[in-house]
N, C-alpha and C. Protein backbone atom coordinates (compact mmCIF):
# COMPACT_ATOMS: atom_id res chain seq x y z
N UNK A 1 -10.55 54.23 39.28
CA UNK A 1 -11.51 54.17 40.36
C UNK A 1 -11.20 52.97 41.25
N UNK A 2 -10.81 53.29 42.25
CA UNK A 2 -11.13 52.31 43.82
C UNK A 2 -12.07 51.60 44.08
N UNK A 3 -11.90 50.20 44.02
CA UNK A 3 -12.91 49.24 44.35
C UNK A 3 -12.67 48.84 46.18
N UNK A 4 -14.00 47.89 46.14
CA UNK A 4 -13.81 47.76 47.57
C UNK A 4 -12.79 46.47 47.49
N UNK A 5 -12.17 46.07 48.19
CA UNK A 5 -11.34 44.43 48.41
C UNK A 5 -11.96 43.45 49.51
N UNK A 6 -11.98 42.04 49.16
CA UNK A 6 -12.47 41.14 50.03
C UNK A 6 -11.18 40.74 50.84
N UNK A 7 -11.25 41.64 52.34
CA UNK A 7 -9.93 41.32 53.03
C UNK A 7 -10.20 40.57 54.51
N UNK A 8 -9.21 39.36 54.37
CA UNK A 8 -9.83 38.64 55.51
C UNK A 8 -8.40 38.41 56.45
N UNK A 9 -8.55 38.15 57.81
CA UNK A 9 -7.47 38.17 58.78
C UNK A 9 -7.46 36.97 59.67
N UNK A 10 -6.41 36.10 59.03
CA UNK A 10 -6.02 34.42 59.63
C UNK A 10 -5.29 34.95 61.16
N UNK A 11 -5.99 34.43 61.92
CA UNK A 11 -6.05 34.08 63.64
C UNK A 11 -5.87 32.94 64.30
N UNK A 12 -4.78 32.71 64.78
CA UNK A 12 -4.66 31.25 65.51
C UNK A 12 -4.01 31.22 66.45
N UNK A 13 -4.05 30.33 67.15
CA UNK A 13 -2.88 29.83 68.89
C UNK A 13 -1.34 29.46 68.04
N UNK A 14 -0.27 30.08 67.21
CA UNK A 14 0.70 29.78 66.61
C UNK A 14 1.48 28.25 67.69
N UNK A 15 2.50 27.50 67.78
CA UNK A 15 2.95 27.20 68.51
C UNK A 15 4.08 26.86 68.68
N UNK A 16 4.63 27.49 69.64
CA UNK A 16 5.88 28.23 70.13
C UNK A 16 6.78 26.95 69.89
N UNK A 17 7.63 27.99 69.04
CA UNK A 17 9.00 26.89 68.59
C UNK A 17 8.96 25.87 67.64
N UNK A 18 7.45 26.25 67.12
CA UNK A 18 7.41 25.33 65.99
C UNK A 18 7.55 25.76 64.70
N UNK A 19 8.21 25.89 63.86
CA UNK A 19 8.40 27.04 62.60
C UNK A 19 7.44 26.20 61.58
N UNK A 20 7.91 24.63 61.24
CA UNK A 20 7.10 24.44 60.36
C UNK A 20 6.21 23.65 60.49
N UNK A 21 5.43 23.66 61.84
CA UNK A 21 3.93 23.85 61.90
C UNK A 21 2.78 24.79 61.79
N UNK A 22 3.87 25.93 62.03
CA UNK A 22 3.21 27.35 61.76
C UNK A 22 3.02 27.51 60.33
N UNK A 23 3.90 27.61 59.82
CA UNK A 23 4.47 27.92 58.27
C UNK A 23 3.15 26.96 57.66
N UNK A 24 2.59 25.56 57.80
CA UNK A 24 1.59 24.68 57.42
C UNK A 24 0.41 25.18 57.64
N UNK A 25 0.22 25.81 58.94
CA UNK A 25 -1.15 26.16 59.11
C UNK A 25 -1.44 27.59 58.25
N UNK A 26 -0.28 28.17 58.29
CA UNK A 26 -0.76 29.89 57.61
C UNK A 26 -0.42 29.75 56.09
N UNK A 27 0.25 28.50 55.66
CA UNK A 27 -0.14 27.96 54.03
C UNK A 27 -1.20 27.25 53.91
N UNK A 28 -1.98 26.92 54.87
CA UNK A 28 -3.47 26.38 54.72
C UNK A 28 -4.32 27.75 54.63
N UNK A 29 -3.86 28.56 55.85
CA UNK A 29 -4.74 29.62 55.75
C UNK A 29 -5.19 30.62 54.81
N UNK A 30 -3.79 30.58 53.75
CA UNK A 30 -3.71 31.46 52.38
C UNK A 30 -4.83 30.47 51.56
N UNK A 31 -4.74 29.13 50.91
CA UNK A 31 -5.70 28.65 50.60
C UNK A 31 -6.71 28.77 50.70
N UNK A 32 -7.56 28.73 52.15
CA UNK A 32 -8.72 28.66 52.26
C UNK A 32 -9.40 29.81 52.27
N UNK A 33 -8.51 30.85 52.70
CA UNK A 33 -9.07 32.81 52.60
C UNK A 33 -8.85 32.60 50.68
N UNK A 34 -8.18 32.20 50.09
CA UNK A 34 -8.09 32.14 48.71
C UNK A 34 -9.41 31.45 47.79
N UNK A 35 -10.40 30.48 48.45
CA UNK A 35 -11.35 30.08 48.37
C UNK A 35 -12.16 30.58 48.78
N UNK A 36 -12.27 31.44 49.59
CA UNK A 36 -13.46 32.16 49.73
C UNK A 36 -13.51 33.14 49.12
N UNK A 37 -12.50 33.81 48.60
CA UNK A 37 -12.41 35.16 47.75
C UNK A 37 -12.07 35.61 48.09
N UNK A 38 -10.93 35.64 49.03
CA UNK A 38 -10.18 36.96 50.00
C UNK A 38 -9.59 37.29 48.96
N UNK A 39 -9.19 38.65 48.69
CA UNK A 39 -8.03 39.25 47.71
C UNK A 39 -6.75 40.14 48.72
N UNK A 40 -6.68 40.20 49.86
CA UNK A 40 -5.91 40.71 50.85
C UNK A 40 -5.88 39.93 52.10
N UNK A 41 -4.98 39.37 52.64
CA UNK A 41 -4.84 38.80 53.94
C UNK A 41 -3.75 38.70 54.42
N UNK A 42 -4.29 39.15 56.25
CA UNK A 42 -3.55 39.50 56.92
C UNK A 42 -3.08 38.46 57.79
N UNK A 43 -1.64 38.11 58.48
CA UNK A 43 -1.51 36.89 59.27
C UNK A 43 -1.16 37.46 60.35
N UNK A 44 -0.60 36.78 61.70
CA UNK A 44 -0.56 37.70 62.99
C UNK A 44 0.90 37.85 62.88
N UNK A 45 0.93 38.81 64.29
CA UNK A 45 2.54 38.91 64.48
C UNK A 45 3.17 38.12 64.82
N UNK A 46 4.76 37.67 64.33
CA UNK A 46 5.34 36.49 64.78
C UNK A 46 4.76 35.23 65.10
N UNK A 47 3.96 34.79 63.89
CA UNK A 47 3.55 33.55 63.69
C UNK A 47 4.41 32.42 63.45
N UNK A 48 4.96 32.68 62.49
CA UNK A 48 6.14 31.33 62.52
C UNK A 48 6.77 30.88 63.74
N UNK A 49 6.74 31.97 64.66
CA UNK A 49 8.10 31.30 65.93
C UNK A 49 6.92 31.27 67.32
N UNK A 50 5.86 31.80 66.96
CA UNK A 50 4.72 31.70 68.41
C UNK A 50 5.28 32.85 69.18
N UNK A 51 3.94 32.94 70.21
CA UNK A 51 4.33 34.31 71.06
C UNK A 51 4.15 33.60 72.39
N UNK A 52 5.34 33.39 73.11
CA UNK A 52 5.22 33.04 74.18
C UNK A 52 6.76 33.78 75.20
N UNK A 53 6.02 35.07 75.77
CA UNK A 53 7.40 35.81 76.19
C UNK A 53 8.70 35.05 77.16
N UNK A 54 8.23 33.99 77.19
CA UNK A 54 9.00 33.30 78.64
C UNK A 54 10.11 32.42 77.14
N UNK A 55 9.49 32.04 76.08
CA UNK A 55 11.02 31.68 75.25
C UNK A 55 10.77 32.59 73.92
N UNK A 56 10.23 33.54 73.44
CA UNK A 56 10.15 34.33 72.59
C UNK A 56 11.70 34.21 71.91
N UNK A 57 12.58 34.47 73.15
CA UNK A 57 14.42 34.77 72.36
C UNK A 57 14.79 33.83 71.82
N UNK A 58 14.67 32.48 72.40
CA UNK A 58 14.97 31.36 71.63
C UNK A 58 13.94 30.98 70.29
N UNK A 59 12.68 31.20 70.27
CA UNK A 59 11.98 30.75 69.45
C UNK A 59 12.35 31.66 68.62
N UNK A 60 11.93 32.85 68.43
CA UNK A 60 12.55 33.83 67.32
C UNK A 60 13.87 33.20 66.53
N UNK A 61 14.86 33.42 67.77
CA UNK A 61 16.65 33.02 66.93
C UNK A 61 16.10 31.89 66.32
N UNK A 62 15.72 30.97 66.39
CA UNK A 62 15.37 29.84 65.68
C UNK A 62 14.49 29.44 64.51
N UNK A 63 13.74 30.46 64.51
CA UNK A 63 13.00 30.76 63.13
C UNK A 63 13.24 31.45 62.22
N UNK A 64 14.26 32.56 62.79
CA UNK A 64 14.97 33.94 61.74
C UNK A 64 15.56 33.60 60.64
N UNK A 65 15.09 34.60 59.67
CA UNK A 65 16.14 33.85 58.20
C UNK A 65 16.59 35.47 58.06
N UNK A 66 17.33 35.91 56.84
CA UNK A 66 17.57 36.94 56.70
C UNK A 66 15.92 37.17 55.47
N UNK A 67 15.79 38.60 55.27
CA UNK A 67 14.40 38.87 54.54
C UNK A 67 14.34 37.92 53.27
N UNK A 68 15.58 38.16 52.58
CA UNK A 68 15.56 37.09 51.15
C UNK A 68 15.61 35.66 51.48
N UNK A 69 15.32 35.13 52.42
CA UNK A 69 15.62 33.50 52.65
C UNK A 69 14.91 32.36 52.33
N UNK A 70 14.82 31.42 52.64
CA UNK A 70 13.58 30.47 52.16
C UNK A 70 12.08 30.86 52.24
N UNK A 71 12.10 31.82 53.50
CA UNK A 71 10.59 31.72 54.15
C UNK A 71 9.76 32.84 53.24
N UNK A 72 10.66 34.27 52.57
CA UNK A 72 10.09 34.97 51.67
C UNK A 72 9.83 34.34 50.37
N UNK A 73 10.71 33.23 50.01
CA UNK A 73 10.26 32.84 49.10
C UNK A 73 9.27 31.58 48.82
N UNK A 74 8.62 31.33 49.63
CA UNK A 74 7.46 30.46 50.88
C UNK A 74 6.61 30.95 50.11
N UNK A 75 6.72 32.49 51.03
CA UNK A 75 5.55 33.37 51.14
C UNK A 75 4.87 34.06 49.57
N UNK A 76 6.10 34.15 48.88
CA UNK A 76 6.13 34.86 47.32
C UNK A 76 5.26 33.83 46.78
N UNK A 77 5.68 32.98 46.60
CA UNK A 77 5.11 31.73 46.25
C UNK A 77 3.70 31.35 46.29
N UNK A 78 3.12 31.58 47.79
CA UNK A 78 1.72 31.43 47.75
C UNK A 78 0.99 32.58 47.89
N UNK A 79 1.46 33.94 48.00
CA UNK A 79 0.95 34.80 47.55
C UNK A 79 0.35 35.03 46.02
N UNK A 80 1.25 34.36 44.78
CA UNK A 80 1.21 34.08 43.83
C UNK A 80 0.26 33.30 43.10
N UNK A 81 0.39 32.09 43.83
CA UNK A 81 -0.43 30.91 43.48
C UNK A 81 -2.09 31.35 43.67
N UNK A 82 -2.27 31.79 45.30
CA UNK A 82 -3.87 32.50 45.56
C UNK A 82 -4.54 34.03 44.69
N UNK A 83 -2.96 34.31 44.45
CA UNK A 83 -3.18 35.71 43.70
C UNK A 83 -4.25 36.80 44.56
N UNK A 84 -3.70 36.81 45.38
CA UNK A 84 -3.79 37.84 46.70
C UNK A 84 -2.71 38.82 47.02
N UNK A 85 -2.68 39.85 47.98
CA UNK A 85 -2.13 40.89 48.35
C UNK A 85 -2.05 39.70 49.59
N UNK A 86 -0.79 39.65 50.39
CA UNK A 86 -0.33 39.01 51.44
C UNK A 86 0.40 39.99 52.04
N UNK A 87 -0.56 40.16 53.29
CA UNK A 87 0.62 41.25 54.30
C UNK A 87 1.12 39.72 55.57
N UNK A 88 2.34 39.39 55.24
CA UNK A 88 2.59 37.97 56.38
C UNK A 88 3.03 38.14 57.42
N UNK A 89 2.30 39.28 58.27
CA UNK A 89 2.03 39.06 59.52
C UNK A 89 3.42 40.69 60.00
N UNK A 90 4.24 39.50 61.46
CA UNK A 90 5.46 39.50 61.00
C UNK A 90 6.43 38.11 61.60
N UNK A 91 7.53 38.39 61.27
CA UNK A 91 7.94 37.24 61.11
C UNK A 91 9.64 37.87 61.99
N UNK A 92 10.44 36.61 62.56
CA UNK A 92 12.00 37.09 62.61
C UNK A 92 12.78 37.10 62.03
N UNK A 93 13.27 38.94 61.74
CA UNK A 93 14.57 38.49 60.36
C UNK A 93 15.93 38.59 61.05
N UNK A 94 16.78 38.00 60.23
CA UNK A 94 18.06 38.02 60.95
C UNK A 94 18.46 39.14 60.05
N UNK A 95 19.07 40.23 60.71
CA UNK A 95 20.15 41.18 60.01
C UNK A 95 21.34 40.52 59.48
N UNK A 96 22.03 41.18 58.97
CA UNK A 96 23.15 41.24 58.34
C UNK A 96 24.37 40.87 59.39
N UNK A 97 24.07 41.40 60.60
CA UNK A 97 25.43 41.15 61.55
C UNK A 97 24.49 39.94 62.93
N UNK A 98 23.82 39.26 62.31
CA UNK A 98 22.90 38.69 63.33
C UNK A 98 21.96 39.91 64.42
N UNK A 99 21.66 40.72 64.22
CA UNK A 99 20.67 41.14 64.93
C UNK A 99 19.10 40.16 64.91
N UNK A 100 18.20 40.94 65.69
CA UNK A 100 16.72 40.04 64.72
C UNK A 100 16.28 41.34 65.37
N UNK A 101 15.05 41.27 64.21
CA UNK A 101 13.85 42.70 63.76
C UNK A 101 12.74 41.62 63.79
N UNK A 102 11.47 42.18 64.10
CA UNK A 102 10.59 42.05 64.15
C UNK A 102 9.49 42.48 62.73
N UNK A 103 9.45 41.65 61.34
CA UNK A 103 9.54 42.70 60.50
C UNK A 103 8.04 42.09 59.63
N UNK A 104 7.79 42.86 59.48
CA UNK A 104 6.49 42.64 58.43
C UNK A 104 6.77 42.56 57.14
N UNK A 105 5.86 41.66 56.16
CA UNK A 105 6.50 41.10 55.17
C UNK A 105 4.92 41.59 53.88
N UNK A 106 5.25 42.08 52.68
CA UNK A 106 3.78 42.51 51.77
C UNK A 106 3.96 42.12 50.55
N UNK A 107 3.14 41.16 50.25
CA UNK A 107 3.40 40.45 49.07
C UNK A 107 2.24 41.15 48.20
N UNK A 108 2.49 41.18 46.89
CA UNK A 108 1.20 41.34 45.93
C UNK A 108 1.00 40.52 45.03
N UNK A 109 -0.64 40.36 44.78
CA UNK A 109 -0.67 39.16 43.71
C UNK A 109 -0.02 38.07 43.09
N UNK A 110 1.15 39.03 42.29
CA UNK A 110 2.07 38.15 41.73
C UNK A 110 3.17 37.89 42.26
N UNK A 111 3.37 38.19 43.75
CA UNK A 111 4.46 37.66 44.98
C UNK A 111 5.43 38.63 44.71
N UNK A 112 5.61 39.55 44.31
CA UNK A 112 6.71 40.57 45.02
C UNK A 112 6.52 41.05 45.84
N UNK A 113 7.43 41.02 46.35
CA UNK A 113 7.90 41.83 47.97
C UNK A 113 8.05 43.31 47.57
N UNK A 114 6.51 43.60 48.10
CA UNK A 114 6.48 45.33 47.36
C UNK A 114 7.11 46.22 48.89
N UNK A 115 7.10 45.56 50.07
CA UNK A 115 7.03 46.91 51.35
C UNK A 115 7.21 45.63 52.48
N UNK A 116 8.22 45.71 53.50
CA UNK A 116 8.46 45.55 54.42
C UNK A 116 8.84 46.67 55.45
N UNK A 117 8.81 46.22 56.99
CA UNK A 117 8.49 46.98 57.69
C UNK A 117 9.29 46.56 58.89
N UNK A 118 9.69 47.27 59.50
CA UNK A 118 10.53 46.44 61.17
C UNK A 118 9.44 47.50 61.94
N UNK A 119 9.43 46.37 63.32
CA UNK A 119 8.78 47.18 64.23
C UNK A 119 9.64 47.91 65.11
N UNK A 120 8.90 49.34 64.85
CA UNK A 120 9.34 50.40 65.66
C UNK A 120 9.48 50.46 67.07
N UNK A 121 8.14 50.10 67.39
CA UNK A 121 7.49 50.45 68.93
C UNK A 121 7.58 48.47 69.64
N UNK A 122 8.35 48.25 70.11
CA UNK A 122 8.79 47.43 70.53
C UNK A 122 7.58 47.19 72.13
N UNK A 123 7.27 45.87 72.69
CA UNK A 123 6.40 45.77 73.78
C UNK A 123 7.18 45.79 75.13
N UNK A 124 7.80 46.46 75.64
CA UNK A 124 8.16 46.31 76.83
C UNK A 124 7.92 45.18 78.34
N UNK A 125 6.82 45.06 78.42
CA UNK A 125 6.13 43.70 79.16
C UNK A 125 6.05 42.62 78.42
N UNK A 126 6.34 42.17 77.24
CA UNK A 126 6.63 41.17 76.94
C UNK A 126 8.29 40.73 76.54
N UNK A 127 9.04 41.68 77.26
CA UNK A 127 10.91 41.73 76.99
C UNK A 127 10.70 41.72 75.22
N UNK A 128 10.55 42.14 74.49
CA UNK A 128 10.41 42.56 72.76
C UNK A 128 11.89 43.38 72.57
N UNK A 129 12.23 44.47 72.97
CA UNK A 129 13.07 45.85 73.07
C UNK A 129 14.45 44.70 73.96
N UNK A 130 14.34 43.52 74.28
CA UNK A 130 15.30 42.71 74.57
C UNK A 130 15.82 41.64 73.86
N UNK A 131 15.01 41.80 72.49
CA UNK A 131 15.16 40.51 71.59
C UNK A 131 15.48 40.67 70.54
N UNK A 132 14.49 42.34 70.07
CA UNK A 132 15.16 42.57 68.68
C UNK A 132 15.13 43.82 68.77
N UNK A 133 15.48 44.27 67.63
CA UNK A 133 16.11 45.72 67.24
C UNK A 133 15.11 46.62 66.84
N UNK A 134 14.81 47.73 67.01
CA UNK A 134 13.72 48.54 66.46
C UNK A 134 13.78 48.97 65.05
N UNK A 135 12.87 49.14 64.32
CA UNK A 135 13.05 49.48 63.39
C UNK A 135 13.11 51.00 63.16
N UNK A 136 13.78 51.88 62.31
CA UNK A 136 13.71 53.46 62.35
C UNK A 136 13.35 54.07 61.19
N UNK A 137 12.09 53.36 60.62
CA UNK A 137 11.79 54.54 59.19
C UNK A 137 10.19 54.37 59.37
N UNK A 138 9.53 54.55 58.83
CA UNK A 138 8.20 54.24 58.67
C UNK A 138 7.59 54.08 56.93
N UNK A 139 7.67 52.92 56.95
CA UNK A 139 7.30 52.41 55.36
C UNK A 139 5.88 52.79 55.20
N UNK A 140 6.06 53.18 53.59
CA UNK A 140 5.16 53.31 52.76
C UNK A 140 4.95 52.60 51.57
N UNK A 141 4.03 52.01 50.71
CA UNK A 141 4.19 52.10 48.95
C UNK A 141 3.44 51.93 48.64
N UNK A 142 2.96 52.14 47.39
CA UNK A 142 1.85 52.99 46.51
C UNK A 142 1.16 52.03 45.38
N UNK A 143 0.10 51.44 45.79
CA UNK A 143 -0.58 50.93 44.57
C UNK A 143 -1.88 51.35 43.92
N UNK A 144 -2.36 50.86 43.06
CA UNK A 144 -3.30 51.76 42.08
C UNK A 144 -4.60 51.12 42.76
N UNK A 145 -4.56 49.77 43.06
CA UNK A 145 -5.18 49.13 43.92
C UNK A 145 -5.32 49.45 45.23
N UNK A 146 -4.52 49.72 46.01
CA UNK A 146 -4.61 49.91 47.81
C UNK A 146 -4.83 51.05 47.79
N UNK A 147 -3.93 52.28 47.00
CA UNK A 147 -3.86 53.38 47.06
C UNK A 147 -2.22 53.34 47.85
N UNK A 148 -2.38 54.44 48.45
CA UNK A 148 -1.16 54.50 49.19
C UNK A 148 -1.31 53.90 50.99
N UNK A 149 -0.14 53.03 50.85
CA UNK A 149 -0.26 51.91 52.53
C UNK A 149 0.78 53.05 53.44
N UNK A 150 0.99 53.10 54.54
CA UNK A 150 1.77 53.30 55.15
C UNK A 150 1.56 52.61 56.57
N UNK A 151 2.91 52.30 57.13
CA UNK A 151 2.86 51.37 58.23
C UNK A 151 3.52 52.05 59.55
């Protein structure tokens, strides 16, 4: 049987080009949604690198790791520690041949990386579809808890 979840969604002015001021505030933010009883939380898009379309390209390239890099294992980490479901936002990954994706990151409780996601639908007025790569599948995965996610 399906319970309800206490799910709460960290909101802030990120700031552009700052990786690990961001990275500080949305590891404060896991804490304190972790103190109140959040058991699911959500962070915004491209928080680590800020959304500011006029240097988006530079801030991104500059925050990108590839998915396995320090910053998932950041994220594993305090997903773990709060023992929460962490959807982290999304964040810039560097591909394999240097591309960057726009990719969403889903941690559970005990910090595995159950479901990531690249964005598909890219923003056109903010040059997005000029920075990174689209993503082409549409993720799913299945817990006894969420039920089944799809993104």
């Amino acid at each position: 049987m399906k319970r309800d979840l206490q799910v709460g969604i960290a909101q802030w002015l990120a700031a552009p080009g700052e990786p690990k001021r961001n990275l500080q505030v949305a590891l404060d933010m896991i804490d304190l949604a972790a103190a109140r009883g959040v058991e699911l939380l959500v962070l915004p898009e491209l928080w680590i690198c800020g959304y500011d379309p006029v240097s988006l390209l530079e801030d991104a390239r500059r925050a990108a790791e590839p998915r396995d890099g320090p910053l998932r294992r950041r994220l594993s980490v305090a997903a773990r520690t709060a023992g929460m479901w962490l959807v982290a936002g999304s964040v810039p990954e560097l591909g394999e041949t240097g591309e960057l994706y726009n990719t969403a990151l889903v941690f559970n409780p005990v910090g595995d990386l159950v479901a990531w996601h690249r964005k598909a639908h890219l923003y056109p007025p903010t040059s997005e579809p000029s920075i990174f790569c689209p993503g082409d599948r549409l993720t799913t995965f299945e817990d006894p808890t969420l039920g089944v996610v799809a993104s």
